[in-house]
Protein backbone atom coordinates (compact mmCIF):
# COMPACT_ATOMS: atom_id res chain seq x y z
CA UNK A 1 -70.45 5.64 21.92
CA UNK A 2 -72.18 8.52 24.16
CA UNK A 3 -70.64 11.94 24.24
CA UNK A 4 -72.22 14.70 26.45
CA UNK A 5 -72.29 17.39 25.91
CA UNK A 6 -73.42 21.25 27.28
CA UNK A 7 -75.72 22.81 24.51
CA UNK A 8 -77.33 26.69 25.17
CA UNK A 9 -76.87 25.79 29.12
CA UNK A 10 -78.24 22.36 28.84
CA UNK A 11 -76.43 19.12 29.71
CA UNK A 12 -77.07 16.68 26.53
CA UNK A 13 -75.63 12.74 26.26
CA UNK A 14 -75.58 11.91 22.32
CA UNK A 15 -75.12 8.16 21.35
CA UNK A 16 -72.31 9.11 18.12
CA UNK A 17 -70.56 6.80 15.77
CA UNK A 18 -66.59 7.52 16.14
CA UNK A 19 -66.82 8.65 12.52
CA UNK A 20 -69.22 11.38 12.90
CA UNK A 21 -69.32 15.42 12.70
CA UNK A 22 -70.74 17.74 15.25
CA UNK A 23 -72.41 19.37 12.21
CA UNK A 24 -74.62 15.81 12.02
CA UNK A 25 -74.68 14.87 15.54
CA UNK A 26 -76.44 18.52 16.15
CA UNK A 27 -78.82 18.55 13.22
CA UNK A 28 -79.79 14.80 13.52
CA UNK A 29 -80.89 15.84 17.08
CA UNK A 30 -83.18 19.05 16.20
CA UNK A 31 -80.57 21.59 16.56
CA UNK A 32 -81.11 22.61 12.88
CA UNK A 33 -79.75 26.24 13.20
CA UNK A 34 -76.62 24.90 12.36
CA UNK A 35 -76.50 24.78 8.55
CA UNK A 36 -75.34 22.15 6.13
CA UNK A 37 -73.79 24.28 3.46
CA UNK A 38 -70.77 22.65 1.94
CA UNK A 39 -69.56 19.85 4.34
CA UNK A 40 -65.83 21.27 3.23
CA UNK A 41 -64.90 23.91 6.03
CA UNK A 42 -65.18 26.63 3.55
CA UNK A 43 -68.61 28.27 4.32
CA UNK A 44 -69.04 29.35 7.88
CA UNK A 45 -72.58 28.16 7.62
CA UNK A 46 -72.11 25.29 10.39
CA UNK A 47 -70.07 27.88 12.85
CA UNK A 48 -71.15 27.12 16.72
CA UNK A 49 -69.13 28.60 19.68
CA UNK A 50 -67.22 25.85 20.79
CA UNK A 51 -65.59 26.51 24.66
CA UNK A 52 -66.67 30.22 23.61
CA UNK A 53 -64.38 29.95 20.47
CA UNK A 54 -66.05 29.63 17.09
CA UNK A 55 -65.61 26.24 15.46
CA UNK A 56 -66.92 25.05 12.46
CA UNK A 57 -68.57 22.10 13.43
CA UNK A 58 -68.62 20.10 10.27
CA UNK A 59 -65.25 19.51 10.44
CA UNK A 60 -65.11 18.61 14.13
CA UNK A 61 -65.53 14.91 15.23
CA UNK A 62 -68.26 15.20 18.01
CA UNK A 63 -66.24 12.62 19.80
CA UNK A 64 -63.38 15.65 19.84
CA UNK A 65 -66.68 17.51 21.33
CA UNK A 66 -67.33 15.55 24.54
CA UNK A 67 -67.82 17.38 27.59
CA UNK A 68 -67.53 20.90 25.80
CA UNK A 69 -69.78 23.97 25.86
CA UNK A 70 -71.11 24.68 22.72
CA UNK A 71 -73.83 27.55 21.66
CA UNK A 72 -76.02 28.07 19.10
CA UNK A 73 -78.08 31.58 18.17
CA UNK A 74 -80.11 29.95 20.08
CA UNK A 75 -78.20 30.48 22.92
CA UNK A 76 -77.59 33.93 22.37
CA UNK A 77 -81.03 35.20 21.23
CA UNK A 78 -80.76 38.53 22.58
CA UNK A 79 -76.99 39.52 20.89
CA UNK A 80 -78.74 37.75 17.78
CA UNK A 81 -81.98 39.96 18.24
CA UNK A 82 -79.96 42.93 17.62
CA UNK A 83 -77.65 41.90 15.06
CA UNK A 84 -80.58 41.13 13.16
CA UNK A 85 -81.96 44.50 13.02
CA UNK A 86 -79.05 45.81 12.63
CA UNK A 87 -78.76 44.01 9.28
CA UNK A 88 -82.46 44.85 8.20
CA UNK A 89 -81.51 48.50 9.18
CA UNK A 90 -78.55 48.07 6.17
CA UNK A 91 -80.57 46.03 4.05
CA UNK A 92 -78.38 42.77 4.78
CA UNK A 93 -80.40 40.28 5.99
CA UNK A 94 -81.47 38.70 2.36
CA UNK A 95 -82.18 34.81 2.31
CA UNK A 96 -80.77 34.51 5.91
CA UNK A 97 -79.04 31.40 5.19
CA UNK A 98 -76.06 32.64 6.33
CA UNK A 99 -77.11 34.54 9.71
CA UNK A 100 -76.57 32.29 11.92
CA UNK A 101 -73.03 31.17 11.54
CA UNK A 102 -72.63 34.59 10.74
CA UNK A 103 -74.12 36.47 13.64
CA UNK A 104 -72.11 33.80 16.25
CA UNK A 105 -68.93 35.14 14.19
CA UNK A 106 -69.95 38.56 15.06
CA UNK A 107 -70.53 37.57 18.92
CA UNK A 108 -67.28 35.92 19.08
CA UNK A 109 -65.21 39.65 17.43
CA UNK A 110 -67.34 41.16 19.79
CA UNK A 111 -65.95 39.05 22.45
CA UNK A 112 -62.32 38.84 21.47
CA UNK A 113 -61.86 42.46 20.29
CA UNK A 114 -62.87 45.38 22.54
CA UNK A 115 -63.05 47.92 19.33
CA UNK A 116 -62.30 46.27 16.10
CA UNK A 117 -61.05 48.04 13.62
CA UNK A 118 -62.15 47.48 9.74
CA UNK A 119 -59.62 45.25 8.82
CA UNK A 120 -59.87 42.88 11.90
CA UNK A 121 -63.51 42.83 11.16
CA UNK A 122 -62.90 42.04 7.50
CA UNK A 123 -60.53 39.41 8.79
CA UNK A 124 -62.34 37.68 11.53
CA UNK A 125 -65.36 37.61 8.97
CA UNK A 126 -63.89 36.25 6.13
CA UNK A 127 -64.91 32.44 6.43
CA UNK A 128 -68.59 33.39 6.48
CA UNK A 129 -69.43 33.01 3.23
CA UNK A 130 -73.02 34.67 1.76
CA UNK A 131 -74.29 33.61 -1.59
CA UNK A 132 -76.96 36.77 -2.15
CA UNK A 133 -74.39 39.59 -1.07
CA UNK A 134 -71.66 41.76 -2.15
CA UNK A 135 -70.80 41.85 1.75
CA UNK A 136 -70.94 45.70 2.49
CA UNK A 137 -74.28 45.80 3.52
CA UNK A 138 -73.33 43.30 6.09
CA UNK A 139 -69.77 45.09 6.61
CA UNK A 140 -72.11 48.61 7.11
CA UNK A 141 -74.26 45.87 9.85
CA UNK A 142 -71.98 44.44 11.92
CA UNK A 143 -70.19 47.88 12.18
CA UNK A 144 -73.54 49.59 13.23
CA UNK A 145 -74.18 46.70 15.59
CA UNK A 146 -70.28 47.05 17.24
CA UNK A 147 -71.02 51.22 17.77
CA UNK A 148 -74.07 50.66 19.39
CA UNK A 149 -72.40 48.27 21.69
CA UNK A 150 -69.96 49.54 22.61
């Protein structure tokens, strides 16, 4: 079955089977900064911005996707630009597996909360999982990339 869909401002038709994730539909068609990391909804590692809300997309039929807006960093490579240095500044950025689920995470708390405090960042963040980290180093990043935006 085709499914179209609008990817980083670009109208795409997919041909999908009815069984199969956005996660796969995406990276089978060259989107690969959506990561594969544990195909269980537990990771963060597939997050896109679905309709401007983040999804993880390897739980998400792309059928359930058709005719929806989704982004990728891609998408957002300037608020991605600066999230990244704000993690080299803290010394978070280590394999960058992570980063990309993770900095869409941090667009979408930007978008949804006008001045987060640390609790509601702690909270919005806590599906991102980051296998090299202890997480404050990333906590001290996205909080230095929220002040400077504001």
């Amino acid at each position: 079955m085709n499914i179209r869909l609008r990817i980083n401002g670009k109208w795409i038709t997919f041909t999908v089977k009815p069984d199969e994730f956005l996660l796969d539909t995406l990276r089978n068609n060259q989107i690969i900064s959506v990561k594969k990391g544990c195909d269980g909804s537990t990771c963060g590692s597939c997050t896109i911005l679905l309709n401007n809300q983040p999804v993880l997309a390897c739980s998400l039929l792309s059928v359930r996707a058709d005719e929806s807006t989704i982004l990728t960093v891609e998408g957002h490579a300037e608020e991605v630009e600066k999230i990244a240095v704000a993690f080299g500044k803290e010394g978070a950025d280590q394999c960058g597996f992570c980063n990309p689920g993770m900095a869409l995470m941090i667009i979408a708390l930007k978008q949804s909360h006008k001045n987060p405090t640390d609790d509601e960042i702690k909270h919005y963040m806590v599906g991102n999982l980051c296998r090299c980290s202890g997480y404050q180093a990333q906590f001290k990043a996205i909080k230095r990339y929220l002040e400077e935006r504001l």
